[in-house]
Protein backbone atom coordinates (compact mmCIF):
# COMPACT_ATOMS: atom_id res chain seq x y z
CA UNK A 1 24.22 4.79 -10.35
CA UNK A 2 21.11 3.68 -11.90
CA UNK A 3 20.96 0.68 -9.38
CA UNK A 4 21.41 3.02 -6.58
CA UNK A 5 19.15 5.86 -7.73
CA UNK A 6 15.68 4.64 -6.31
CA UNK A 7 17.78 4.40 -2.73
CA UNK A 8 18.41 8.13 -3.49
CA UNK A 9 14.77 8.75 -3.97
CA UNK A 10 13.49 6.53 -1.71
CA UNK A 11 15.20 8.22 1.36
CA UNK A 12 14.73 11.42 -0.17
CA UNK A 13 10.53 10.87 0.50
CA UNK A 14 11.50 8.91 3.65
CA UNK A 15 13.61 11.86 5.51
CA UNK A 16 11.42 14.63 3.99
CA UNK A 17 8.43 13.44 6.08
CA UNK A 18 10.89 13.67 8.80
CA UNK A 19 12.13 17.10 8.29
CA UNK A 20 9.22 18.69 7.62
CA UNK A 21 6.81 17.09 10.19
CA UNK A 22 7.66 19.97 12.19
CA UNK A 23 5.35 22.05 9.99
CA UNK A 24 2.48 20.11 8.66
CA UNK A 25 1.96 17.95 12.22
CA UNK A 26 -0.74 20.71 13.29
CA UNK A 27 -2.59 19.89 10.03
CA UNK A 28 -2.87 16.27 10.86
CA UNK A 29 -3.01 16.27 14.39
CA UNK A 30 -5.07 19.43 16.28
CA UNK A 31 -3.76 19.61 19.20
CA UNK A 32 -2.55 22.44 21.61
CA UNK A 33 0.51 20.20 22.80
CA UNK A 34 3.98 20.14 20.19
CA UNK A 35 5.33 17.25 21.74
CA UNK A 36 2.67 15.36 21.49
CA UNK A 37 1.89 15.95 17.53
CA UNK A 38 5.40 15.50 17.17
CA UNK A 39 5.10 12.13 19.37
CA UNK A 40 1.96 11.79 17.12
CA UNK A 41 4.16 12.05 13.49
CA UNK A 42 6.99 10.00 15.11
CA UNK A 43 4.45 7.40 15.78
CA UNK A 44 3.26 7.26 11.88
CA UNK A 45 7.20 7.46 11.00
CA UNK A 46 7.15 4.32 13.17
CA UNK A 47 4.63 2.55 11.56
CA UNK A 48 6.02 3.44 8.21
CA UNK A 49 9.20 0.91 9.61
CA UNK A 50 7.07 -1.29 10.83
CA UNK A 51 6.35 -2.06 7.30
CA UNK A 52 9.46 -2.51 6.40
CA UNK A 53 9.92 -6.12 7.31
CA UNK A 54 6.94 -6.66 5.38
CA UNK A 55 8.38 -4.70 2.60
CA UNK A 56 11.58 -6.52 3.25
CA UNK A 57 9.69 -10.18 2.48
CA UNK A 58 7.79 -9.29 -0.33
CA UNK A 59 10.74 -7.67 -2.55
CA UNK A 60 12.65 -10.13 -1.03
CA UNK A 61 10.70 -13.06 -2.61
CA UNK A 62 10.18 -11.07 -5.68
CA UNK A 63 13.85 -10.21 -5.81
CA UNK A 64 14.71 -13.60 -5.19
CA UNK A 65 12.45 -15.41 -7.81
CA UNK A 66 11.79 -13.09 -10.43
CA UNK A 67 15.17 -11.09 -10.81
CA UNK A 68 16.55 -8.24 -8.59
CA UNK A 69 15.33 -5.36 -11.15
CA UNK A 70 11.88 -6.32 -11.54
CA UNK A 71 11.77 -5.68 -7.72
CA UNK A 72 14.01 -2.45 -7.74
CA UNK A 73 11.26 -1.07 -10.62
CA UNK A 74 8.69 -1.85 -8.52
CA UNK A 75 9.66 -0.84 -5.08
CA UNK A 76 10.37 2.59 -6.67
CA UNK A 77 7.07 2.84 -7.95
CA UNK A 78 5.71 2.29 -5.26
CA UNK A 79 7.29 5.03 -3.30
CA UNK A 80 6.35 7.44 -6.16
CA UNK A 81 2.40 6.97 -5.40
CA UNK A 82 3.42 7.12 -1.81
CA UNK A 83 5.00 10.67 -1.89
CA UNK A 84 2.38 11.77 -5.00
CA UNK A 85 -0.55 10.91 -1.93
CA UNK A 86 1.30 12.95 1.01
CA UNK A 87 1.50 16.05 -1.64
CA UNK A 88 -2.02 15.93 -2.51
CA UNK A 89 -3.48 14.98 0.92
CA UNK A 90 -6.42 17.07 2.46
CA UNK A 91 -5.81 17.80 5.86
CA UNK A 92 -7.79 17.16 9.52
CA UNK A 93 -9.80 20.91 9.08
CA UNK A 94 -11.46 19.74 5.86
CA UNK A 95 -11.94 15.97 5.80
CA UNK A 96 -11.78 15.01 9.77
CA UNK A 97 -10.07 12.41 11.03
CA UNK A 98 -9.76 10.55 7.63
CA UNK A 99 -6.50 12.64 6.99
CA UNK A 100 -4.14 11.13 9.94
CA UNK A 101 -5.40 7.94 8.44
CA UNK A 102 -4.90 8.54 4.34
CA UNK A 103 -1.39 10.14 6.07
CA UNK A 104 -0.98 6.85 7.81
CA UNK A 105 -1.82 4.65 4.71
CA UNK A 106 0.61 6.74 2.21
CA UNK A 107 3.09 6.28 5.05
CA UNK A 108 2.65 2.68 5.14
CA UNK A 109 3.00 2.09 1.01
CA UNK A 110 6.52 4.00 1.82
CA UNK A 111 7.53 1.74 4.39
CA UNK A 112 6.58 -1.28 2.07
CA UNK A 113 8.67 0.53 -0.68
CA UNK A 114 11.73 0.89 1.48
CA UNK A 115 11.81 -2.18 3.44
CA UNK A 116 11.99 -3.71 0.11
CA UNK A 117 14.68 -1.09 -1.79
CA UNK A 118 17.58 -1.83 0.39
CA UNK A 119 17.82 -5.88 0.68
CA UNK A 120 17.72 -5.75 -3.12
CA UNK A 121 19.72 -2.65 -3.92
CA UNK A 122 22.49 -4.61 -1.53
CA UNK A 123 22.76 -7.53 -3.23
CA UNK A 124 22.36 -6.11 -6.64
CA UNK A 125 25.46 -4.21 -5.88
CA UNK A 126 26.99 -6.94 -4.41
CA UNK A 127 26.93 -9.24 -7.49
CA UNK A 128 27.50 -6.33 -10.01
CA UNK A 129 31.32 -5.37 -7.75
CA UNK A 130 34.30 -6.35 -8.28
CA UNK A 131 36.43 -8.61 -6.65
CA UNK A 132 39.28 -6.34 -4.34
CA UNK A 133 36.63 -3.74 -4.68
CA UNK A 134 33.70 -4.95 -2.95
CA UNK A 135 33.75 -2.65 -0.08
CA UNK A 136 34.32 0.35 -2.35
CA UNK A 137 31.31 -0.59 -4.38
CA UNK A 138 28.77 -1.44 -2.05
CA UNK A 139 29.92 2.10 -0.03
CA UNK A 140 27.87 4.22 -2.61
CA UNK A 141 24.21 2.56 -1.72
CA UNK A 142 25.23 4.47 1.62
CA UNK A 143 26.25 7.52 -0.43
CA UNK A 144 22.63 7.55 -2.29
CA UNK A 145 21.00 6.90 0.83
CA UNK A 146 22.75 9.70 2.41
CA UNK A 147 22.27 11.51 -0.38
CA UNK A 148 18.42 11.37 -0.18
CA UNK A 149 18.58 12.25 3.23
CA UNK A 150 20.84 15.48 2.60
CA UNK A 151 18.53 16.32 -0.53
CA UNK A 152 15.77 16.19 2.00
CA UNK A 153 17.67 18.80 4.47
CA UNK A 154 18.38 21.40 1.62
CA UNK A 155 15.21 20.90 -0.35
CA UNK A 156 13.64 21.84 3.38
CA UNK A 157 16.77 24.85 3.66
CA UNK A 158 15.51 26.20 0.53
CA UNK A 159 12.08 26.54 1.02
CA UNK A 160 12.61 27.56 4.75
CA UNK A 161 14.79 30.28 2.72
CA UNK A 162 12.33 31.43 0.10
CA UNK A 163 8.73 31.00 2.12
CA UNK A 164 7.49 32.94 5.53
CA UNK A 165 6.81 29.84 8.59
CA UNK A 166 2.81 30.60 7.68
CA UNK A 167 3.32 29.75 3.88
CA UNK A 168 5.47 26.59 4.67
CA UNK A 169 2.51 25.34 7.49
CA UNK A 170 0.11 26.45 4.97
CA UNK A 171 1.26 24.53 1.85
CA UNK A 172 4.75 24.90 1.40
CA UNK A 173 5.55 21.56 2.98
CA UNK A 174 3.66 20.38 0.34
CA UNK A 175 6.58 20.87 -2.14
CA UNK A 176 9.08 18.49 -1.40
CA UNK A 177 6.57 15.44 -2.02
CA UNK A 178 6.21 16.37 -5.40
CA UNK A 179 9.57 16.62 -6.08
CA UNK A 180 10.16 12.91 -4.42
CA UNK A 181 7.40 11.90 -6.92
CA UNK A 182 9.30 13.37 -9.85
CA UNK A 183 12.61 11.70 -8.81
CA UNK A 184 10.92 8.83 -8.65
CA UNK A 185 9.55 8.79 -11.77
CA UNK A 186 13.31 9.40 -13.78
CA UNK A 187 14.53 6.74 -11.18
CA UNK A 188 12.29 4.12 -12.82
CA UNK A 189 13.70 5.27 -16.42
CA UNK A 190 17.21 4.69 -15.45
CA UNK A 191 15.91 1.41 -13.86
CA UNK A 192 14.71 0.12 -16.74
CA UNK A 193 18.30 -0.50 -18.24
CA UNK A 194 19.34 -2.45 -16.11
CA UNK A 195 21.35 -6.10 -16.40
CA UNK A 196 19.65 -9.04 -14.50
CA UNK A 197 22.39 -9.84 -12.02
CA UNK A 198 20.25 -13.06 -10.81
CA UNK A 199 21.14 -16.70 -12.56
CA UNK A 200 18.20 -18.52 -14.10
CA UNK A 201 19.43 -21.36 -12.10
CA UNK A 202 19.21 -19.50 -8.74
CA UNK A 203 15.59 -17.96 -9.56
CA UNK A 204 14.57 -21.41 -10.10
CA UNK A 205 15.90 -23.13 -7.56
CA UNK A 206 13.04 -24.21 -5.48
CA UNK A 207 13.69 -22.61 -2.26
CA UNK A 208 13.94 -19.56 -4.21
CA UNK A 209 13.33 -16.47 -1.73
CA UNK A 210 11.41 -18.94 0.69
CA UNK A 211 11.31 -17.83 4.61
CA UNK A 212 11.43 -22.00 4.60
CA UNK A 213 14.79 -22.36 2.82
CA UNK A 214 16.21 -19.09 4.16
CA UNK A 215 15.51 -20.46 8.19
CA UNK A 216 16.17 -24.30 7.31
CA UNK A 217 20.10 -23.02 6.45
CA UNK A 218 20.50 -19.75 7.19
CA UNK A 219 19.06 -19.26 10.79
CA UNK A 220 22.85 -18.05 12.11
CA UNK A 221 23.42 -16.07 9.58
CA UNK A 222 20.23 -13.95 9.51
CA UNK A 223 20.76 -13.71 13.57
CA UNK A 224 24.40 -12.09 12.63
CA UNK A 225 23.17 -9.52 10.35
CA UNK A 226 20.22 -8.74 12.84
CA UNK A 227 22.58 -8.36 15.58
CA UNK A 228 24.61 -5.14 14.30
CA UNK A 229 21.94 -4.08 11.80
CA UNK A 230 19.87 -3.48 15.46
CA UNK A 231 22.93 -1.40 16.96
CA UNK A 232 23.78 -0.03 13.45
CA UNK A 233 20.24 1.23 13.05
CA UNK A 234 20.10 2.69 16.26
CA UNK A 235 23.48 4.65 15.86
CA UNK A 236 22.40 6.14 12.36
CA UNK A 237 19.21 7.39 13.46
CA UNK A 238 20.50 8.66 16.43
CA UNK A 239 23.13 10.72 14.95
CA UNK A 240 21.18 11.60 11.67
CA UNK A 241 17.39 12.10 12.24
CA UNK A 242 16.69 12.69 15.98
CA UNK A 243 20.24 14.72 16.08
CA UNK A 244 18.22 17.62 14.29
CA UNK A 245 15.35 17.60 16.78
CA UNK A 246 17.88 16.75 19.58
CA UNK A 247 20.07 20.01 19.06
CA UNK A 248 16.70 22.15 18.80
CA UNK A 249 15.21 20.29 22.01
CA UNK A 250 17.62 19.49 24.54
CA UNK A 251 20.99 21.97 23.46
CA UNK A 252 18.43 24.75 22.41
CA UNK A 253 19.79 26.06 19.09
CA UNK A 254 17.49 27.66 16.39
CA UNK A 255 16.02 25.68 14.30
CA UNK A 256 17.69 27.40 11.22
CA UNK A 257 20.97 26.98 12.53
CA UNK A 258 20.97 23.23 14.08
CA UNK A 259 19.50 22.58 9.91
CA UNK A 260 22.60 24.05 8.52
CA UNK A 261 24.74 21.89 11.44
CA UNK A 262 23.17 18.78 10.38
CA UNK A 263 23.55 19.47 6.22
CA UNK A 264 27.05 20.02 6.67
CA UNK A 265 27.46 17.40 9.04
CA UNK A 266 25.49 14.92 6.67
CA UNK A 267 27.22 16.29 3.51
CA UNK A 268 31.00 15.16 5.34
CA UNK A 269 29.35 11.87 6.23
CA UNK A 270 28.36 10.86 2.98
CA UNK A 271 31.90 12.01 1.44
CA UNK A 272 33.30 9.25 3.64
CA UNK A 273 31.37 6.47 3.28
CA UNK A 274 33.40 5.28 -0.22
CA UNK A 275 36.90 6.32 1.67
CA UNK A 276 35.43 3.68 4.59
CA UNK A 277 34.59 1.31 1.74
CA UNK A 278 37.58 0.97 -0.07
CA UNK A 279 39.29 0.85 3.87
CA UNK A 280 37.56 -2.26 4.52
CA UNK A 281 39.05 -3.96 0.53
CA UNK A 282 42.56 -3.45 2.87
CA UNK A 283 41.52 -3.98 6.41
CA UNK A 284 38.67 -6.45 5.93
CA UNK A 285 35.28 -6.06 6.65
CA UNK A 286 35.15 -7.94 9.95
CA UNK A 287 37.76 -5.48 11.35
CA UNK A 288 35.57 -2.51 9.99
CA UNK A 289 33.28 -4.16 12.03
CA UNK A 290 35.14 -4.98 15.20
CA UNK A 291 36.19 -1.32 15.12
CA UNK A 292 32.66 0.24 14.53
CA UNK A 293 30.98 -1.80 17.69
CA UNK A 294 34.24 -0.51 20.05
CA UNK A 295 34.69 2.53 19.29
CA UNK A 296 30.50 3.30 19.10
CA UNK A 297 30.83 1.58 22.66
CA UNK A 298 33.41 3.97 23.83
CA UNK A 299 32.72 7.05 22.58
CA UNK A 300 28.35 7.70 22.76
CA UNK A 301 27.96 8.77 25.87
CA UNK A 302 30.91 10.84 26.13
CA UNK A 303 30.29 12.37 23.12
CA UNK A 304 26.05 12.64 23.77
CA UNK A 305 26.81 14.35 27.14
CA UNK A 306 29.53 16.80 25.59
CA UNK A 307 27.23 18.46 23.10
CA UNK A 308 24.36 18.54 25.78
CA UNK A 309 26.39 21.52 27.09
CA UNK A 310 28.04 22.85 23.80
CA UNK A 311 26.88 26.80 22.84
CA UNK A 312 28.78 26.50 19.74
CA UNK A 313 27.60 25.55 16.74
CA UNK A 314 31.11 24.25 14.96
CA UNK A 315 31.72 22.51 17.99
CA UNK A 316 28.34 20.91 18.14
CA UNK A 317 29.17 20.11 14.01
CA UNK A 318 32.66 18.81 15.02
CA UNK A 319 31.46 15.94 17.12
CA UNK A 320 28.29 14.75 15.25
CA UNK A 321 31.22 14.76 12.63
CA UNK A 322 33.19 12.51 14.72
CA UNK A 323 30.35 10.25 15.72
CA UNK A 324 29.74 9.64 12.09
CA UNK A 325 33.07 8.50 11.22
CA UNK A 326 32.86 5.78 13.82
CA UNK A 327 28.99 4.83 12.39
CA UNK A 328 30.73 5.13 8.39
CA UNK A 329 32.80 1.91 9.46
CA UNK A 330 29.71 -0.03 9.42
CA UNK A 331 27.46 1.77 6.83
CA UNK A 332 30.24 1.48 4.51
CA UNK A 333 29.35 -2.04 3.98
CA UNK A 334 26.67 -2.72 5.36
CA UNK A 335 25.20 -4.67 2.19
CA UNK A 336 28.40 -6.09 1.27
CA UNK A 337 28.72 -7.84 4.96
CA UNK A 338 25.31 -9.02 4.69
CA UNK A 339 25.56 -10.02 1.20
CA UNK A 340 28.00 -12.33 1.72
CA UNK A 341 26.20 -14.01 4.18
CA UNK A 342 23.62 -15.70 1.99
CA UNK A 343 23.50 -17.91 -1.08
CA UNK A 344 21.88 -16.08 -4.55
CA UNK A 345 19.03 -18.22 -4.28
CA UNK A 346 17.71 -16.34 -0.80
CA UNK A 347 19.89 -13.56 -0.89
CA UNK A 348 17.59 -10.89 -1.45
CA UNK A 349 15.25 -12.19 1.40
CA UNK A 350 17.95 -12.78 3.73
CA UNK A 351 19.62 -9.51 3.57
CA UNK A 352 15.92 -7.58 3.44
CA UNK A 353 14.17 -9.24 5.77
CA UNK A 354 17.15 -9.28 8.56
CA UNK A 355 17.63 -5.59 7.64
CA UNK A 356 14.37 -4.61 7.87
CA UNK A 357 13.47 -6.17 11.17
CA UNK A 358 16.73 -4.75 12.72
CA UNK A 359 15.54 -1.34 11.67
CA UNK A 360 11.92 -1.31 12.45
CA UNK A 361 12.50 -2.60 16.34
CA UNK A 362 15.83 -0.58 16.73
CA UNK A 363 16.32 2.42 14.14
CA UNK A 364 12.52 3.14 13.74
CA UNK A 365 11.50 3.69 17.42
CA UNK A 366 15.25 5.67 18.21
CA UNK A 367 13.30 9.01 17.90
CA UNK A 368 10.32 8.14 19.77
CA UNK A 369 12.81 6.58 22.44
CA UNK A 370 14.52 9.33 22.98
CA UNK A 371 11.89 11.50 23.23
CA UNK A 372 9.93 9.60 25.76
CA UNK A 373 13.07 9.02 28.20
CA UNK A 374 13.67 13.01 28.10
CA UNK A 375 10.13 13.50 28.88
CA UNK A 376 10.34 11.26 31.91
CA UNK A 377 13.27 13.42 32.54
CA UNK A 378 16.18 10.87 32.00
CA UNK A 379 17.71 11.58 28.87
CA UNK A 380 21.20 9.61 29.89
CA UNK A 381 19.54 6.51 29.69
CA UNK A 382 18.99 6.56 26.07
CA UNK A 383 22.89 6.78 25.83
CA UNK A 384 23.15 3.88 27.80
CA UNK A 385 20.89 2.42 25.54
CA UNK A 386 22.64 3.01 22.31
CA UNK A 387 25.98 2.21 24.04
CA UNK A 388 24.37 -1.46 25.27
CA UNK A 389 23.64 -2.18 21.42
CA UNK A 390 26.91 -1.18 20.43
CA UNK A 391 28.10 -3.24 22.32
CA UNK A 392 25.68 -6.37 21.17
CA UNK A 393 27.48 -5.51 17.78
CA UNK A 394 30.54 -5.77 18.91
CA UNK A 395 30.05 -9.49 19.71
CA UNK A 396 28.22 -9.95 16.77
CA UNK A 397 31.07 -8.60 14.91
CA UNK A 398 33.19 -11.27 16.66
CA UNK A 399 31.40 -14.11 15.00
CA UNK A 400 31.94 -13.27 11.15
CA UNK A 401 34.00 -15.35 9.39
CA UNK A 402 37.56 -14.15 8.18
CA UNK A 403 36.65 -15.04 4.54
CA UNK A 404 33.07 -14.66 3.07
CA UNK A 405 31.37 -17.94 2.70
CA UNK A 406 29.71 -16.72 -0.53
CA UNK A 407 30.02 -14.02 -3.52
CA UNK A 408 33.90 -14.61 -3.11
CA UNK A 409 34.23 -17.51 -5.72
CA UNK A 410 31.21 -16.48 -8.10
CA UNK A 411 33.06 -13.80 -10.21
């Protein structure tokens, strides 16, 4: 728990921005246009993954050389000054256009802060499991993750619940940075208790979490875990963070109503993510995988173009539901499978940096994707799209070995 609480926190300040860019976008960036502010905000939510590969290589290294929980305590700090500077930032009316910018700079400190929090929260877990229950373990980084993001939904619930729309765009949006900073700040007294999971051995090892000793050996296997952490990415975000804007934009519900869809929807999700774990300690992981890239193949568009048309909310719920079932086979164990790719010496770096880059390119830009092919007036095509990288997993999935090269003879 204490490993994964900064994940919790961590996508708690992450999705938050998300969820309640609706309100403070106008305060940022004047203009008469919504889309475009929102294209505006999904543009600094961008660049706040762009970091992440950055992020990804510095915790890495860190993680790597001087012990995973030196770089878990510091990533999570990290994020705590982040959030603490969105919740205290002026806005455009009374400092100019130095506020998108201070937005775009506390954005950017998160992005570092979570590009580096998941390539070490992975493999901390990884080495810290048990053998036979590997996939069980690693399924809860998912569950905090999740977690965060569903804290962020009712966190926004609640306020949208206790404050009028003029008091939220006013300052209530405000709120739910502070909190994130609070989190973080117990997060980082849990962290501190932590055992050392890395080997002296391995931190000293002299291609310690070096991009040369990771590439000189490990070129394949960072390509694998790019491969489905690209379609991966792309499925999570489409069915968790743009699903919220998607069921207010293109199936018209009310805002209030597609929130409560999605918290109930996430809240199922992240109930199934340890059920999908321990699945994959009988199945295997590569056939968790094999089954994730099909069925996501099969089953996007068909079930994208049913809920374009649905009226009713349960219905809507019931397939976002289903869609996250297929994407649990993969999120499940996502750390685990990538994990085991890599030696303890450039674990860390591996499974961050492949991560990270996946994310930014293919998760990070989903929203703004989607949003630009419905405003040319093609929305299909982004099904296409996601269906395409499902089915780049797929292959992918195709090439992991039956048996982990490493972590299954070092406990």
């Amino acid at each position: 728990m204490a490993a994964s609480s900064g994940n919790l926190v961590e996508w708690f300040d992450f999705y938050v921005y998300a969820f309640t860019a609706l309100y403070f976008s106008s305060a940022f960036f004047p203009n008469d246009d919504p889309t475009v502010q929102l294209l505006q905000t999904a543009g600094v939510f961008a660049a706040g993954f762009l970091m992440r590969p950055v992020g990804g290589w510095i915790f890495g290294r860190v993680a790597d050389r001087l012990g995973r929980k030196k770089s878990m305590l510091i990533s999570v700090s990290m994020m705590c000054a982040g959030s603490l500077m969105i919740a205290v930032l002026p806005t455009y009316a009374q400092i100019g256009a130095m506020a998108p910018v201070l937005l775009l700079v506390a954005r950017l400190i998160q992005g570092l802060s979570v590009g580096g929090e998941y390539g070490t929260t992975a493999t901390y877990m990884s080495e810290v499991a048990l053998r036979g229950r590997r996939g069980f373990f690693s399924s809860f980084q998912y569950v905090t993750l999740i977690g965060g993001q569903l804290l962020a939904v009712l966190v926004i619930v609640i306020i949208e619940a206790l404050l009028s729309k003029e008091q939220i765009t006013a300052w209530g949006w405000r709120i739910p940075f502070v909190i994130g900073a609070v989190a973080a700040i117990v997060s980082i007294f849990l962290r501190r208790a932590l055992t050392e999971t890395q080997k002296a051995e391995a931190r000293n090892n002299s291609e310690a979490g070096s991009l040369g000793g990771l590439f000189r050996h490990h070129t394949p296997a960072f390509l694998t875990v790019l491969g489905y952490t690209a379609g991966g990415s792309l499925i999570f975000y489409t069915f968790t963070t743009y699903m919220q804007k998607y069921l207010v934009n293109t199936v018209h519900m009310p805002v209030k109503t597609a929130s409560y869809v999605m918290t109930v929807a996430l809240f199922l999700y992240m109930c199934m993510q340890p059920v999908f774990g321990a699945l994959s300690d009988r199945i295997g992981r590569r056939n968790n995988m094999l089954l994730f890239g099909a069925l996501g193949a099969l089953t996007t568009v068909p079930i994208l173009s049913t809920l374009q048309h649905v009226t009713s909310p349960v219905v809507a719920g019931v397939l976002i539901v289903l869609a996250l079932a297929i994407v649990s086979f993969y999120t499940s164990i996502s750390g685990i499978v990538k994990a085991e790719m890599f030696p303890p010496e450039v674990r860390a770096l591996g499974v961050g940096l492949a991560y990270a880059v996946g994310n930014a390119i293919f998760g990070g830009s989903a929203e703004f994707v989607a949003l630009s092919m419905k405003t040319a007036g093609n929305e299909q095509m982004f099904y296409w799209y996601v269906t395409v990288m499902m089915v780049i997993a797929f292959l992918v999935a195709l090439r992991l070995p039956r048996q982990a090269r490493y972590l299954h003879h070092d406990h």
